[in-house]
C-alpha atoms as a PDB file:
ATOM      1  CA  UNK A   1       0.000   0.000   0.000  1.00  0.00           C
ATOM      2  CA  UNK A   2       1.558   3.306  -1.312  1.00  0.00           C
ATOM      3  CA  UNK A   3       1.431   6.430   1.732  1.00  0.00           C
ATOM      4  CA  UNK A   4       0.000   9.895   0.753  1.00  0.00           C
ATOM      5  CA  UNK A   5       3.769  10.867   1.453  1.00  0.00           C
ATOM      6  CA  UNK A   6       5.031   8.778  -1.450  1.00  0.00           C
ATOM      7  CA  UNK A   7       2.292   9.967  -3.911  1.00  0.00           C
ATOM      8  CA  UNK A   8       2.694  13.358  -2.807  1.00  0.00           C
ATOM      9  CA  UNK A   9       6.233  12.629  -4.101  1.00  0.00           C
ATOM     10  CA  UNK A  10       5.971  10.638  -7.011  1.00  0.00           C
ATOM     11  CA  UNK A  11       3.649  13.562  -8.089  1.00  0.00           C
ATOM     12  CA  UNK A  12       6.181  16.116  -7.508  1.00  0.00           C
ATOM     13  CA  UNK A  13       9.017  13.651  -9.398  1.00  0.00           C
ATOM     14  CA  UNK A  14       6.343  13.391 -12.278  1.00  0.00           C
ATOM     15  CA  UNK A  15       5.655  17.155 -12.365  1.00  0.00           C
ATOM     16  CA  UNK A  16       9.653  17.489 -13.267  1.00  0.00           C
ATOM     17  CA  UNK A  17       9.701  15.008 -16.012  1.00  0.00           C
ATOM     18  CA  UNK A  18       7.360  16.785 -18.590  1.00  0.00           C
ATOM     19  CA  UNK A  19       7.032  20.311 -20.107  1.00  0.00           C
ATOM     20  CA  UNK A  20       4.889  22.092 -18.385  1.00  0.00           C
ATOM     21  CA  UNK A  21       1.382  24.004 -18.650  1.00  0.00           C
ATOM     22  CA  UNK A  22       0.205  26.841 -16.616  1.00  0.00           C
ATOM     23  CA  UNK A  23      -2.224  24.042 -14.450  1.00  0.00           C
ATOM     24  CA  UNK A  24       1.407  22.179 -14.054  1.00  0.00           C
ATOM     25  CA  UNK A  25       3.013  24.976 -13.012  1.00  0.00           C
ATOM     26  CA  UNK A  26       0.391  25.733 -10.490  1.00  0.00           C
ATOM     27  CA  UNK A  27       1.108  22.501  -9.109  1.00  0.00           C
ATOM     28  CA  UNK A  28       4.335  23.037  -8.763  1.00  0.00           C
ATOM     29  CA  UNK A  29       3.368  25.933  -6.403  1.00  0.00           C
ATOM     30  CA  UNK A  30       0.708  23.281  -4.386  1.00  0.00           C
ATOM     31  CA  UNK A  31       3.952  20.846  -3.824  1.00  0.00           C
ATOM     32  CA  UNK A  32       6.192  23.870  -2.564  1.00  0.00           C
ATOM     33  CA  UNK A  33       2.986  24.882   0.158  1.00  0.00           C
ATOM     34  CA  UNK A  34       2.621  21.054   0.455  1.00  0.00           C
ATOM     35  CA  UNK A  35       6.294  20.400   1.476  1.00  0.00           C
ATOM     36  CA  UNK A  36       6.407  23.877   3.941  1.00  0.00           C
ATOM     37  CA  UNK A  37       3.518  22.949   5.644  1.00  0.00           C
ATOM     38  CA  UNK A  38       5.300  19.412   6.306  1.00  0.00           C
ATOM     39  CA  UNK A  39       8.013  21.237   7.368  1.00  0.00           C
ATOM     40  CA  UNK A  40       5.960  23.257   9.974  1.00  0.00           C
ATOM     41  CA  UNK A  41       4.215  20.321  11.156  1.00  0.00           C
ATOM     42  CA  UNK A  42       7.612  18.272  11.519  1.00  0.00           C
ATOM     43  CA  UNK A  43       8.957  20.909  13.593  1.00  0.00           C
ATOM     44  CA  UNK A  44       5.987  21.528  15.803  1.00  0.00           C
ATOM     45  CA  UNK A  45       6.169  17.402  16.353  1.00  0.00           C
ATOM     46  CA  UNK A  46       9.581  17.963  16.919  1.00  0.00           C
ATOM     47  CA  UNK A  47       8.558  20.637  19.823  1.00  0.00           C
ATOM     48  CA  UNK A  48       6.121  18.835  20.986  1.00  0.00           C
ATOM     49  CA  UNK A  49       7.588  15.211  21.813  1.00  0.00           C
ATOM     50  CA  UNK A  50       7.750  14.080  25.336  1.00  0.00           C
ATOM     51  CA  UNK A  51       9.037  10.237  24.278  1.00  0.00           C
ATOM     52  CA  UNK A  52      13.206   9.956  24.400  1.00  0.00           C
ATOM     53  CA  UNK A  53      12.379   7.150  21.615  1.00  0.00           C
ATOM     54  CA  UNK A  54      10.596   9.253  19.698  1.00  0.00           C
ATOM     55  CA  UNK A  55      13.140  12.301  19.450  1.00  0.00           C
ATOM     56  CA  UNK A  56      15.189  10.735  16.990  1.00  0.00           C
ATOM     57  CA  UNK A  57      11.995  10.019  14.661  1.00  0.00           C
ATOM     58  CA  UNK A  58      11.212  13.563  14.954  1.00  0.00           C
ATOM     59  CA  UNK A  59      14.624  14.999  14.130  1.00  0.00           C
ATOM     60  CA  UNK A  60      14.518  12.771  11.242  1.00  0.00           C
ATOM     61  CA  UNK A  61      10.965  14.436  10.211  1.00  0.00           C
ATOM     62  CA  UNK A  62      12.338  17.792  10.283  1.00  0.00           C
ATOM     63  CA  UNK A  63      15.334  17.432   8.277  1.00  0.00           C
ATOM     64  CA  UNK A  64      13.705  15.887   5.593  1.00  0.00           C
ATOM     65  CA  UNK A  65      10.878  17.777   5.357  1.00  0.00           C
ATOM     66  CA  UNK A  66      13.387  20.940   5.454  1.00  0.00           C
ATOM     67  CA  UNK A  67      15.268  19.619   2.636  1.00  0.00           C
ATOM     68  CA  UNK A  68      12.432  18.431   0.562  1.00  0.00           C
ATOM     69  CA  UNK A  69      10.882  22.126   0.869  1.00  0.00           C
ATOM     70  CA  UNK A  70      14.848  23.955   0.007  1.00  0.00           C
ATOM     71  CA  UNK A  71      14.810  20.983  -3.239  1.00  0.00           C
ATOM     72  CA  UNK A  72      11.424  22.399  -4.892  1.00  0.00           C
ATOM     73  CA  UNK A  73      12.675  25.967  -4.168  1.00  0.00           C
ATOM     74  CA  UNK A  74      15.563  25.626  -5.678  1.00  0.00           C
ATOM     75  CA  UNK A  75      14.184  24.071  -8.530  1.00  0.00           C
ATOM     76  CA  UNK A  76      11.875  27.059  -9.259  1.00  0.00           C
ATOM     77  CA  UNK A  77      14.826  29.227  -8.559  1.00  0.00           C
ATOM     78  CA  UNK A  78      16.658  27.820 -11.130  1.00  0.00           C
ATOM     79  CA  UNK A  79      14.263  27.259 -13.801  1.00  0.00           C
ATOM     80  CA  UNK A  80      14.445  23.582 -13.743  1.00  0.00           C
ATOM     81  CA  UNK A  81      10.862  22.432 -13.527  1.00  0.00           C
ATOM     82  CA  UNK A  82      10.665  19.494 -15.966  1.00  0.00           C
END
């Protein structure tokens, strides 16, 4: 059974494959929100955690969610969106 994480990016792997339209490209903008809410919401878990066992999960969370979010900008940044 395939998460909502790993659609979420398999979309966003898809979205970089072919030329874009202006619906893709809005998209694009969806997956950047997407991934900086994660972000938020991995930190706030990160905050929030009172389990020793479950620190390590959570500072796992955040730094991929972080990175995932600075990938997609950079992407934009750069121009390379297919």
């Amino acid at each position: 059974m395939i998460s909502n994480k790993e659609l979420r990016i398999k979309n966003i792997l898809e979205i970089f494959k072919h030329p874009q339209k202006s619906e893709e490209k809005k998209d694009i903008y969806i997956n950047i929100e997407n991934a900086k809410r994660e972000w938020e919401d991995a930190k706030n878990i990160f905050e929030n955690v009172s389990q020793p066992d479950l620190v390590d999960y959570a500072i796992y969370k955040v730094e991929a969610a972080e990175k995932k979010y600075i990938y997609l900008l950079r992407q934009i940044k750069n121009g390379n969106t297919n």
